[in-house]
PDB file of N, CA and C in Angstrom:
ATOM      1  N   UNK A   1      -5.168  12.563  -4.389  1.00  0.00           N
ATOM      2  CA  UNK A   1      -3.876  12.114  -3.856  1.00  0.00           C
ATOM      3  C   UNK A   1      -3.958  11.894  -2.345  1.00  0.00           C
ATOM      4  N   UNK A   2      -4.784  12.370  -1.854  1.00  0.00           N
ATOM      5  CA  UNK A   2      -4.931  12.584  -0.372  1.00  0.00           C
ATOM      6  C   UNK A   2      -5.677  11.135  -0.052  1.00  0.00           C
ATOM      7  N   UNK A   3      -6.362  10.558  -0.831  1.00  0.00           N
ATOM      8  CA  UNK A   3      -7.113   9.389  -0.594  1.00  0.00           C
ATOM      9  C   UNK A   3      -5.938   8.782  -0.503  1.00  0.00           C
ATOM     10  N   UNK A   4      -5.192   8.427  -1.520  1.00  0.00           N
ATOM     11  CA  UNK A   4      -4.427   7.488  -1.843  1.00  0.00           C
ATOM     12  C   UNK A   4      -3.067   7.419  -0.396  1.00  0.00           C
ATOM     13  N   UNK A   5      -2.991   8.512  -0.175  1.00  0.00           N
ATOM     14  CA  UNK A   5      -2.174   8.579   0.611  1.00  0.00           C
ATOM     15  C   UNK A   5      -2.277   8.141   2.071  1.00  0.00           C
ATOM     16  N   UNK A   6      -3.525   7.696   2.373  1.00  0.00           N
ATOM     17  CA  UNK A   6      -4.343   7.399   3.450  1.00  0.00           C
ATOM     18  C   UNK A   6      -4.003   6.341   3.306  1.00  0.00           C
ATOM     19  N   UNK A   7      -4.689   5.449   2.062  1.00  0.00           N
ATOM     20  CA  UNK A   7      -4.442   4.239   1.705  1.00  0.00           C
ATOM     21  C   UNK A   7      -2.969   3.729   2.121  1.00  0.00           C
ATOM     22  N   UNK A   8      -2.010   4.349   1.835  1.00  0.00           N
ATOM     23  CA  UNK A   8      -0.680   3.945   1.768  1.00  0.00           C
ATOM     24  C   UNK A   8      -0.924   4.067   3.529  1.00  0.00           C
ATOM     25  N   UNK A   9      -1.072   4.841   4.021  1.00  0.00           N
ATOM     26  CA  UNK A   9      -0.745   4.617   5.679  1.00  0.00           C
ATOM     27  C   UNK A   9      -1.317   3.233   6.219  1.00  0.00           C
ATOM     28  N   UNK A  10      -2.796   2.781   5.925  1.00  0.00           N
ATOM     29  CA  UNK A  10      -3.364   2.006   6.069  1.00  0.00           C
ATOM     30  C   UNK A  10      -2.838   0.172   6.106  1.00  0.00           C
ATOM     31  N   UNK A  11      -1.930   0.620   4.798  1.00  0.00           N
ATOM     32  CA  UNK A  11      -1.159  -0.676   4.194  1.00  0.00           C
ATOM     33  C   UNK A  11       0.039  -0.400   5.055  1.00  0.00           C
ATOM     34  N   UNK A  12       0.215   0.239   5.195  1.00  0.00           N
ATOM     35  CA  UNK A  12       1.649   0.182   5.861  1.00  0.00           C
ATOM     36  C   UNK A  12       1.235  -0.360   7.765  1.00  0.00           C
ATOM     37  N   UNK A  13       0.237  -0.052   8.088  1.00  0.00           N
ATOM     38  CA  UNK A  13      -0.248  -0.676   9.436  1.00  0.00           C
ATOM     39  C   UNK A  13      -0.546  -1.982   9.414  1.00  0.00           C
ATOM     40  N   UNK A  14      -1.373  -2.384   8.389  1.00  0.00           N
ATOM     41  CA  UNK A  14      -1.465  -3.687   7.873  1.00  0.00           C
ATOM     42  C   UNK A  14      -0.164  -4.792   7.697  1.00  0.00           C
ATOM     43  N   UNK A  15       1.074  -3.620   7.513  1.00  0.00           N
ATOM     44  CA  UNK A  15       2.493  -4.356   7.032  1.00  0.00           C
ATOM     45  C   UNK A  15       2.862  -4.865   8.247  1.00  0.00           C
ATOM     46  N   UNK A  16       3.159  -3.847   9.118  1.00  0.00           N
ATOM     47  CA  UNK A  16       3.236  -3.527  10.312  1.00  0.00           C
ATOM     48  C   UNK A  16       2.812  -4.879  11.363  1.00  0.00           C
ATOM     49  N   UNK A  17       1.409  -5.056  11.430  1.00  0.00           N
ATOM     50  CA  UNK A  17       0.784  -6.090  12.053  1.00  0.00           C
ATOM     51  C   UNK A  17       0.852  -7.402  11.435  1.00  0.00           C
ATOM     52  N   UNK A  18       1.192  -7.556  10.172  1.00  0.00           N
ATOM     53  CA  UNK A  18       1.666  -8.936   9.713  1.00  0.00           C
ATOM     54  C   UNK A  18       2.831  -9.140   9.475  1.00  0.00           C
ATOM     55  N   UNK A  19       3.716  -8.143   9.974  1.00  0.00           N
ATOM     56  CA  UNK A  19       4.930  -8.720  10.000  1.00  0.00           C
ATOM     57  C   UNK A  19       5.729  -9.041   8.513  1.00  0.00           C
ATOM     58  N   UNK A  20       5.352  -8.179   7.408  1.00  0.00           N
ATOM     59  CA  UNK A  20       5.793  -8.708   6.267  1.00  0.00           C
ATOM     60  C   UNK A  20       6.974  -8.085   5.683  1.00  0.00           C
ATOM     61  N   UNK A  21       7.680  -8.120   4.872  1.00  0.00           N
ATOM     62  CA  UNK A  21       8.772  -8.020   4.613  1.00  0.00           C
ATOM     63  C   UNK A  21       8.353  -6.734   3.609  1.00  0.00           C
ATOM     64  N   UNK A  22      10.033  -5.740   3.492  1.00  0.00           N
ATOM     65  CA  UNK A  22       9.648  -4.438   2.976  1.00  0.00           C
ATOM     66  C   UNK A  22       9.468  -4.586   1.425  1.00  0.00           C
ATOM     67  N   UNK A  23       9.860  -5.832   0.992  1.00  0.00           N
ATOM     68  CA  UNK A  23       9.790  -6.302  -0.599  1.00  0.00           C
ATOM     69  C   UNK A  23       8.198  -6.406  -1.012  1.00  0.00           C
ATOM     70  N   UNK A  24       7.602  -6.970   0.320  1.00  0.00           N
ATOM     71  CA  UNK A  24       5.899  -7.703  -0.001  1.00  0.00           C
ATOM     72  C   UNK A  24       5.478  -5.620  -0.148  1.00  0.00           C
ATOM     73  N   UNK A  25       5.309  -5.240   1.161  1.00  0.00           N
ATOM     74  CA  UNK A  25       4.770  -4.139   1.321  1.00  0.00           C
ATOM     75  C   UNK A  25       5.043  -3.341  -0.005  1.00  0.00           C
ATOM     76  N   UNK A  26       6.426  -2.904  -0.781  1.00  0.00           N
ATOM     77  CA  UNK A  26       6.515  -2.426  -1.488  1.00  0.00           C
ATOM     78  C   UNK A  26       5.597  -2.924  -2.834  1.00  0.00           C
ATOM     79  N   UNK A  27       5.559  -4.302  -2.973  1.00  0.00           N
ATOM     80  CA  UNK A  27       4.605  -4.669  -4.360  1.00  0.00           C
ATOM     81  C   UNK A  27       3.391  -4.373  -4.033  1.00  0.00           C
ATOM     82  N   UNK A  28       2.748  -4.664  -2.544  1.00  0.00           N
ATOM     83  CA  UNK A  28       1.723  -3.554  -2.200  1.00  0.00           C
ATOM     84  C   UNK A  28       1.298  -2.944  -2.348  1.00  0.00           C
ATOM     85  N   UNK A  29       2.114  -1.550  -2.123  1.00  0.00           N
ATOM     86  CA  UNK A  29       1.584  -0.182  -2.748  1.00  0.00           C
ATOM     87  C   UNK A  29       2.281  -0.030  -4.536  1.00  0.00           C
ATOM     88  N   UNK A  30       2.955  -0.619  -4.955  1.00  0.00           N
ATOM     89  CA  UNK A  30       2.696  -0.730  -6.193  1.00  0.00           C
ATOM     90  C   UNK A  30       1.264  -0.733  -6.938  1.00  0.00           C
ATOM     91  N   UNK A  31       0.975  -1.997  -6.459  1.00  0.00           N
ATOM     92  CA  UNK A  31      -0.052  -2.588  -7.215  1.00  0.00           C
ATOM     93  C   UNK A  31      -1.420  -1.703  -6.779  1.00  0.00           C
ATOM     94  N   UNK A  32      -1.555  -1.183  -5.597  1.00  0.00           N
ATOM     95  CA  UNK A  32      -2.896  -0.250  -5.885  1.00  0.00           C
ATOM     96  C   UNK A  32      -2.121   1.012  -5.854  1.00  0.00           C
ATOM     97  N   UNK A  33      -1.175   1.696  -6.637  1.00  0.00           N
ATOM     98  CA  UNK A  33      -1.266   2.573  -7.054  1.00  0.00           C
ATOM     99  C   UNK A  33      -1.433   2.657  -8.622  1.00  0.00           C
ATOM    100  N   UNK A  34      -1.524   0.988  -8.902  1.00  0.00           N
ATOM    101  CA  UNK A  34      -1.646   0.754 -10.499  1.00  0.00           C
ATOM    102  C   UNK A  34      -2.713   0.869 -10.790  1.00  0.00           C
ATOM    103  N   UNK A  35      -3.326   0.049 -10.085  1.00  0.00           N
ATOM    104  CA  UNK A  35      -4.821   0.178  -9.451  1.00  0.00           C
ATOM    105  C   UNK A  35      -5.797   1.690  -9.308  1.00  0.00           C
ATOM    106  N   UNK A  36      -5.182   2.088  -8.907  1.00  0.00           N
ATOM    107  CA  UNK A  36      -5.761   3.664  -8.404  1.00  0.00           C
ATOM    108  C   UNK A  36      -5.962   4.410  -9.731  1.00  0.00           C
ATOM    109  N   UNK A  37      -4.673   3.988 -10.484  1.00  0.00           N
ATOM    110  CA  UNK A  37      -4.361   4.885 -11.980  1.00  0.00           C
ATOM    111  C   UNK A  37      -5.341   4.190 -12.872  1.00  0.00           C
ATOM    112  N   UNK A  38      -5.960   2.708 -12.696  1.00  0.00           N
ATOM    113  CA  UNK A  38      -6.931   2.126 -13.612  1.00  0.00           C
ATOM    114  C   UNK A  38      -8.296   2.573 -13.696  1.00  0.00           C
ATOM    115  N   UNK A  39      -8.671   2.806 -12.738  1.00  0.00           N
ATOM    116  CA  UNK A  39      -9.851   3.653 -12.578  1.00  0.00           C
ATOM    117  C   UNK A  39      -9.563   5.052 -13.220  1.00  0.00           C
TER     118      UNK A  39
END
C-alpha cells in the first residue's frame, strides 16, 4: 500500500504540472489502482 501510495503522490505532481482537471486526475488514479489490483 505504501508503494501505491507514493504512486498516487507522484500522479498528483504530474496533475499538478499539467494542469489537468480533477475529473482526468481522478480516472488516473482509478485506473492504476485497477491496475495495481491486476497484478
Amino acid at each position: 500500500m505504501f508503494k501505491f501510495y507514493f504512486i498516487e503522490l507522484l500522479i498528483a505532481k504530474i496533475v499538478k504540472k499539467q494542469s489537468l482537471s480533477k475529473l482526468v486526475s481522478s480516472f488516473f488514479v482509478i485506473v492504476m489502482f485497477f491496475l495495481y489490483f491486476n497484478e
